[in-house]
N, C-alpha and C. Protein backbone atom coordinates (compact mmCIF):
# COMPACT_ATOMS: atom_id res chain seq x y z
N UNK A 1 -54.19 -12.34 69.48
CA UNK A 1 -55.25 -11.38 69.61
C UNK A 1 -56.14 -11.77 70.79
N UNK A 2 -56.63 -11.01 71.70
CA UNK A 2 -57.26 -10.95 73.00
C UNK A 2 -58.78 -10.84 72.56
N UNK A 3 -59.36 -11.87 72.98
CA UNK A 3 -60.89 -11.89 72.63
C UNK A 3 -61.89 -11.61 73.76
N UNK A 4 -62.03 -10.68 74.40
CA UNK A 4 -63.02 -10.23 75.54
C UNK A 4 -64.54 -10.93 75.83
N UNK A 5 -64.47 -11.80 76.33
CA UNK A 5 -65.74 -12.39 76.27
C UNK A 5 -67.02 -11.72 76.24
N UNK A 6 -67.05 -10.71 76.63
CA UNK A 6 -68.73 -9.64 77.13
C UNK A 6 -68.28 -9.04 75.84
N UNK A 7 -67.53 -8.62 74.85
CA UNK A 7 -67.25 -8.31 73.61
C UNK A 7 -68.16 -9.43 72.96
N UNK A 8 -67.53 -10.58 72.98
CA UNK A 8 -68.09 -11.41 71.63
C UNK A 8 -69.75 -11.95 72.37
N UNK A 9 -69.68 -11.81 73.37
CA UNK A 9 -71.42 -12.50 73.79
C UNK A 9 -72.19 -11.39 73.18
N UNK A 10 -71.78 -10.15 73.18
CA UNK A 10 -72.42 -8.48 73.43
C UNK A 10 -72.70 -9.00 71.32
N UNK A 11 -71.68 -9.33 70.51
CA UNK A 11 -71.88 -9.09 69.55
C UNK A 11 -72.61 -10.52 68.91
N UNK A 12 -73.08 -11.36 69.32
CA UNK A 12 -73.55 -12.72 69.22
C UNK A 12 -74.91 -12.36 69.40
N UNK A 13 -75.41 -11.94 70.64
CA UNK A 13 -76.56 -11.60 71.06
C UNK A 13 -77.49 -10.55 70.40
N UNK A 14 -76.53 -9.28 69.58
CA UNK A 14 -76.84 -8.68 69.05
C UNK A 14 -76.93 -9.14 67.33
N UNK A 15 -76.37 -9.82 66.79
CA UNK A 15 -76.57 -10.67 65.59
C UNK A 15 -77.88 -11.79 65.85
N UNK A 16 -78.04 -12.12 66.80
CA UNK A 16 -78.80 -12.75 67.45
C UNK A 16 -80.17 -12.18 66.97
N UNK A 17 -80.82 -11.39 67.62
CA UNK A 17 -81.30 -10.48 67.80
C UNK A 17 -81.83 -9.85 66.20
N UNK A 18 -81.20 -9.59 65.85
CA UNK A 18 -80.84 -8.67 64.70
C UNK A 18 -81.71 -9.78 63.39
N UNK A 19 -81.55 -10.78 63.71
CA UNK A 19 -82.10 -11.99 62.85
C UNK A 19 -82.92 -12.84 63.03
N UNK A 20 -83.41 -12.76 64.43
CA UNK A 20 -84.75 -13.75 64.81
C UNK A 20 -85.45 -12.89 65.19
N UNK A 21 -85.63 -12.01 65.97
CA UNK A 21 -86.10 -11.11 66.47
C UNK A 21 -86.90 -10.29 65.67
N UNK A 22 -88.09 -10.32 65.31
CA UNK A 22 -89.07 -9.20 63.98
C UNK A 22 -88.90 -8.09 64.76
N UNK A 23 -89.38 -7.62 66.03
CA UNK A 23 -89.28 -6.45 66.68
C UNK A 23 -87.63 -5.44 66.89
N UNK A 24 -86.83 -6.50 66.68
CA UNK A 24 -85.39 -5.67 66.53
C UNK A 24 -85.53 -4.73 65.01
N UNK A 25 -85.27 -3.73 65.40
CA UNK A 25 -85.03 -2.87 63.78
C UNK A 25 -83.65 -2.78 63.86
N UNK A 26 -83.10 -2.04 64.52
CA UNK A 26 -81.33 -1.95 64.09
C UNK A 26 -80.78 -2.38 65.42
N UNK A 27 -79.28 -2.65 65.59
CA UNK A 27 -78.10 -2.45 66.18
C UNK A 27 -77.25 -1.46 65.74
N UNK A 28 -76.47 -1.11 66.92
CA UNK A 28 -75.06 -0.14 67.18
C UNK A 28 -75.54 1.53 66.61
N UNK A 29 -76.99 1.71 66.87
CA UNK A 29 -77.26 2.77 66.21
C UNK A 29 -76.15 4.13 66.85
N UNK A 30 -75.91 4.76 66.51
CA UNK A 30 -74.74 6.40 66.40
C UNK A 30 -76.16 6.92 67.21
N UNK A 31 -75.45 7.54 68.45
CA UNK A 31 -76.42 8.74 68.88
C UNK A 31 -74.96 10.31 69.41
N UNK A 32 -76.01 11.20 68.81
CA UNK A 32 -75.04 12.53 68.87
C UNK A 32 -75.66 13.65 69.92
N UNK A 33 -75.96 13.87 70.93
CA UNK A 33 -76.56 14.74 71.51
C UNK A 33 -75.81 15.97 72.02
N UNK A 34 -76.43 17.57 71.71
CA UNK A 34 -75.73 18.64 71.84
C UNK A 34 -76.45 19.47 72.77
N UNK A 35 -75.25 20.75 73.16
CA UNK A 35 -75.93 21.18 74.55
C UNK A 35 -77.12 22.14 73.46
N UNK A 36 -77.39 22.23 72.14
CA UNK A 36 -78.35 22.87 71.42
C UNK A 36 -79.41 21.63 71.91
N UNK A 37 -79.29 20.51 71.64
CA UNK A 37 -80.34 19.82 71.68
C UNK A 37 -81.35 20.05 73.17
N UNK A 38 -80.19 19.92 73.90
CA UNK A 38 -80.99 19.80 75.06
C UNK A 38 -81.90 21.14 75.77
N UNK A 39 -81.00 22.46 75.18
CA UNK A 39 -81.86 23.91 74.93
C UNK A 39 -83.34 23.98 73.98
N UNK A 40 -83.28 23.00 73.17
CA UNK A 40 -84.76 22.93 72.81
C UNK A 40 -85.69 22.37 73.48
N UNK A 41 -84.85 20.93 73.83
CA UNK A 41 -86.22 20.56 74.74
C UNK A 41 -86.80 21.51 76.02
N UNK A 42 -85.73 22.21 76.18
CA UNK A 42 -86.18 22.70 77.67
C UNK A 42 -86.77 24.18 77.06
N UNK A 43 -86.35 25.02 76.00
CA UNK A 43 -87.12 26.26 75.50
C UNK A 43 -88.54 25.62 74.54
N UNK A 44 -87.95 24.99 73.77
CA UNK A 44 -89.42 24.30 73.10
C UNK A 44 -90.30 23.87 73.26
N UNK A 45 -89.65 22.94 73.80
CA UNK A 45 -90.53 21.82 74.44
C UNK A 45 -91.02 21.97 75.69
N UNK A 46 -90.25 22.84 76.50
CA UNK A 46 -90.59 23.00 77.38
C UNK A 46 -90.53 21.84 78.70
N UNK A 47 -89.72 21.00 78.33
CA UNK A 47 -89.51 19.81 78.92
C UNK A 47 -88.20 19.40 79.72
N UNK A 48 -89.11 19.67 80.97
CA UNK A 48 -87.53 19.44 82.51
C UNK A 48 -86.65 18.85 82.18
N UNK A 49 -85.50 18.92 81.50
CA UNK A 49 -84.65 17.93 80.85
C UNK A 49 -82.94 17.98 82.16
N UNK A 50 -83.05 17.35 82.94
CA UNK A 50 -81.83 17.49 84.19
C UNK A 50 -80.51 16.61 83.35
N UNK A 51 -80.03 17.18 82.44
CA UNK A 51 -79.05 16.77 81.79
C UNK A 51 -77.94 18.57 81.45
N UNK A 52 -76.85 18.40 81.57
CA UNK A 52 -76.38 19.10 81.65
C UNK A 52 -74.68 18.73 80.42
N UNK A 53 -74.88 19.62 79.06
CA UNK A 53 -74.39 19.04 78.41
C UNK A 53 -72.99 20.47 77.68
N UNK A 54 -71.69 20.16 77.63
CA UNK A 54 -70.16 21.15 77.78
C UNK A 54 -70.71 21.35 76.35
N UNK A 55 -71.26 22.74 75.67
CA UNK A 55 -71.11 22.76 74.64
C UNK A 55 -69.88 22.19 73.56
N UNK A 56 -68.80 22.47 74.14
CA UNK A 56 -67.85 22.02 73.43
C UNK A 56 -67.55 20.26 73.61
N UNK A 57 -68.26 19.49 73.85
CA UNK A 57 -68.38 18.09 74.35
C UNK A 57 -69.30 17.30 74.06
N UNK A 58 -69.94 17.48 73.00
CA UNK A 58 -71.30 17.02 72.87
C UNK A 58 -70.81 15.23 73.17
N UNK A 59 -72.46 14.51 74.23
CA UNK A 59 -72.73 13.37 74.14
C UNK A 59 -72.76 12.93 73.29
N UNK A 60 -72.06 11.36 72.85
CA UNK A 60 -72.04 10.28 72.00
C UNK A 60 -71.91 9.23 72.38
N UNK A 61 -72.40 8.12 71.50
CA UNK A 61 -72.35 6.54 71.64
C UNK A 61 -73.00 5.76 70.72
N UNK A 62 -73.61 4.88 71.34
CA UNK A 62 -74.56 3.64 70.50
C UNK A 62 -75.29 3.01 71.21
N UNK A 63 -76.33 2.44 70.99
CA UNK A 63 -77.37 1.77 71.03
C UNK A 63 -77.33 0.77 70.70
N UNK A 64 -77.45 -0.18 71.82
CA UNK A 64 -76.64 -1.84 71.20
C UNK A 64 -77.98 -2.47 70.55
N UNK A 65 -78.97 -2.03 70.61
CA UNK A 65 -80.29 -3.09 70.17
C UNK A 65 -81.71 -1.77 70.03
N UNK A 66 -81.98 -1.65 68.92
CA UNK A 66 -83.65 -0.69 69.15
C UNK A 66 -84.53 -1.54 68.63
N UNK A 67 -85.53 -1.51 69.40
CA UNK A 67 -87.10 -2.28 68.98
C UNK A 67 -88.03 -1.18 69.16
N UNK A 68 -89.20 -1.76 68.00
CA UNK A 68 -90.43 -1.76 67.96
C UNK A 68 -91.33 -2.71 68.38
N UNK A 69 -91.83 -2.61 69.49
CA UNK A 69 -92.93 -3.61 70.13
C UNK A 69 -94.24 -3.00 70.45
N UNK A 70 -94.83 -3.57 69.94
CA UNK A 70 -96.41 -3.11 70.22
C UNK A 70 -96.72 -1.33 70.14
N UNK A 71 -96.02 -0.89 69.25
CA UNK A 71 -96.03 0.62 68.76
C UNK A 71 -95.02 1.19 69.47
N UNK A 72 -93.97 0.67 70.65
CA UNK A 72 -93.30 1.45 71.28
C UNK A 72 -92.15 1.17 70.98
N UNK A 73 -90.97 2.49 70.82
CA UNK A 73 -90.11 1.88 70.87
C UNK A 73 -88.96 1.42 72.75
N UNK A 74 -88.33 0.59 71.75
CA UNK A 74 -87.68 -0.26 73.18
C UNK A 74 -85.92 0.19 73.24
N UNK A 75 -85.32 0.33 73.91
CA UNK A 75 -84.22 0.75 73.83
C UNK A 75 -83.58 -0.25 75.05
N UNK A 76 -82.74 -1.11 73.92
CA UNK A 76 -81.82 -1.90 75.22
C UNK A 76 -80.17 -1.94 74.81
N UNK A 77 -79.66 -1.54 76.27
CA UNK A 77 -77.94 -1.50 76.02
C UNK A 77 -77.25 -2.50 77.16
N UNK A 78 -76.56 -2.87 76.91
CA UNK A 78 -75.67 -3.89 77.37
C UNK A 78 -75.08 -3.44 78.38
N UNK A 79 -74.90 -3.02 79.85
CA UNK A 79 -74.54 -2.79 80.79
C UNK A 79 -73.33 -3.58 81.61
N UNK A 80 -72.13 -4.34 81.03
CA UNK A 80 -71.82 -4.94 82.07
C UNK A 80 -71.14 -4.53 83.41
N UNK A 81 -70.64 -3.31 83.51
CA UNK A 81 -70.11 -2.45 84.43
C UNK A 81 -70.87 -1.21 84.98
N UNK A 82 -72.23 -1.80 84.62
CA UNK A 82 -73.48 -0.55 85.27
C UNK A 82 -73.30 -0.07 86.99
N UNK A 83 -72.69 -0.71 87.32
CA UNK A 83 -72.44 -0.34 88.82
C UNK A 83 -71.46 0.52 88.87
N UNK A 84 -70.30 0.88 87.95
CA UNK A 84 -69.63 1.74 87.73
C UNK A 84 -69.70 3.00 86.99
N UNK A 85 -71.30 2.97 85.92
CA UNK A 85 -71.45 3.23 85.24
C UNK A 85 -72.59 4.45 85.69
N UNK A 86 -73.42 5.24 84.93
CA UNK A 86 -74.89 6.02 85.27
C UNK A 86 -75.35 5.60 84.12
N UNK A 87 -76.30 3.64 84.31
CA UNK A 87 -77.17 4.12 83.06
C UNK A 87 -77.84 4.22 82.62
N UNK A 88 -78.75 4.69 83.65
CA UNK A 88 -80.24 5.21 83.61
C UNK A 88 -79.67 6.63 82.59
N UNK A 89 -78.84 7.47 83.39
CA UNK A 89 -78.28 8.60 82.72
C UNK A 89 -77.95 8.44 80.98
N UNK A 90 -77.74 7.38 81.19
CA UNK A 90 -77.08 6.95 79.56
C UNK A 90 -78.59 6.82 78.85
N UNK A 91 -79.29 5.96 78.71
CA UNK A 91 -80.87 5.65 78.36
C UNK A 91 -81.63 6.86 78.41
N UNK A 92 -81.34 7.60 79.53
CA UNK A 92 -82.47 9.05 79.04
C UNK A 92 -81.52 9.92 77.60
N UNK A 93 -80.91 9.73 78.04
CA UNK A 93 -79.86 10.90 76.69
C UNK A 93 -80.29 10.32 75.36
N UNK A 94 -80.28 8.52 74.98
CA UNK A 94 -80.50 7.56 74.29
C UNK A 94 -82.12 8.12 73.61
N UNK A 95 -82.93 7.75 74.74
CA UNK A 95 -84.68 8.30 74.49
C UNK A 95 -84.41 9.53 74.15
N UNK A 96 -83.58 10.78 74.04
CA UNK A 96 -83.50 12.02 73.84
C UNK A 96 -83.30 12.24 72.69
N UNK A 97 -82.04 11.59 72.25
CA UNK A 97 -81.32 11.62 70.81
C UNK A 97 -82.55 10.86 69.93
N UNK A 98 -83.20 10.23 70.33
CA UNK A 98 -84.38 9.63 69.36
C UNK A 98 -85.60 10.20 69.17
N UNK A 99 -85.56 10.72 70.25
CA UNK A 99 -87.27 11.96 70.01
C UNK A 99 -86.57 13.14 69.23
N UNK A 100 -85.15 13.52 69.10
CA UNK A 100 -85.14 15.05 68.74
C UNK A 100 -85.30 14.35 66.94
């Protein structure tokens, strides 16, 4: 069996975390975002939302780490191929799926 190192650091750090950490509330949280979602923010809410989402495709993933610090929440994901990646793009969708 093939053990990926940025796999097992990614899940160490996050157990890590998960247990010393008071401000960590969860890991690997499920986020589901739909092109409905993003029609509210922008009819409802009224809020410039430059995300552009295939109804039939809705955004998904996880959230490797969420905190509460000092009333805010914190949203951190594990990037190791961010240069290949958009993930600023990824983190706004993330902050999205958590405000709706």
């Amino acid at each position: 069996m093939h053990c990926d190192p940025c796999t097992t650091r990614h899940g160490a750090v996050q157990s890590f975390m998960l247990l010393h950490d008071t401000a960590t509330v969860a890991v690997e949280v499920p986020i589901y975002l739909t092109a409905e979602d993003i029609a509210y923010y922008r009819e409802v809410l009224k809020f410039d939302c430059p995300v552009s989402i295939d109804p039939s495709s809705p955004v998904t993933g996880h959230i490797d780490v969420l905190q509460i610090r000092n009333g805010k929440i914190h949203i951190l994901d594990y990037k190791p191929r961010a240069d290949k990646e958009k993930p600023i793009e990824q983190l706004m969708a993330y902050a999205l799926v958590l405000s709706r």
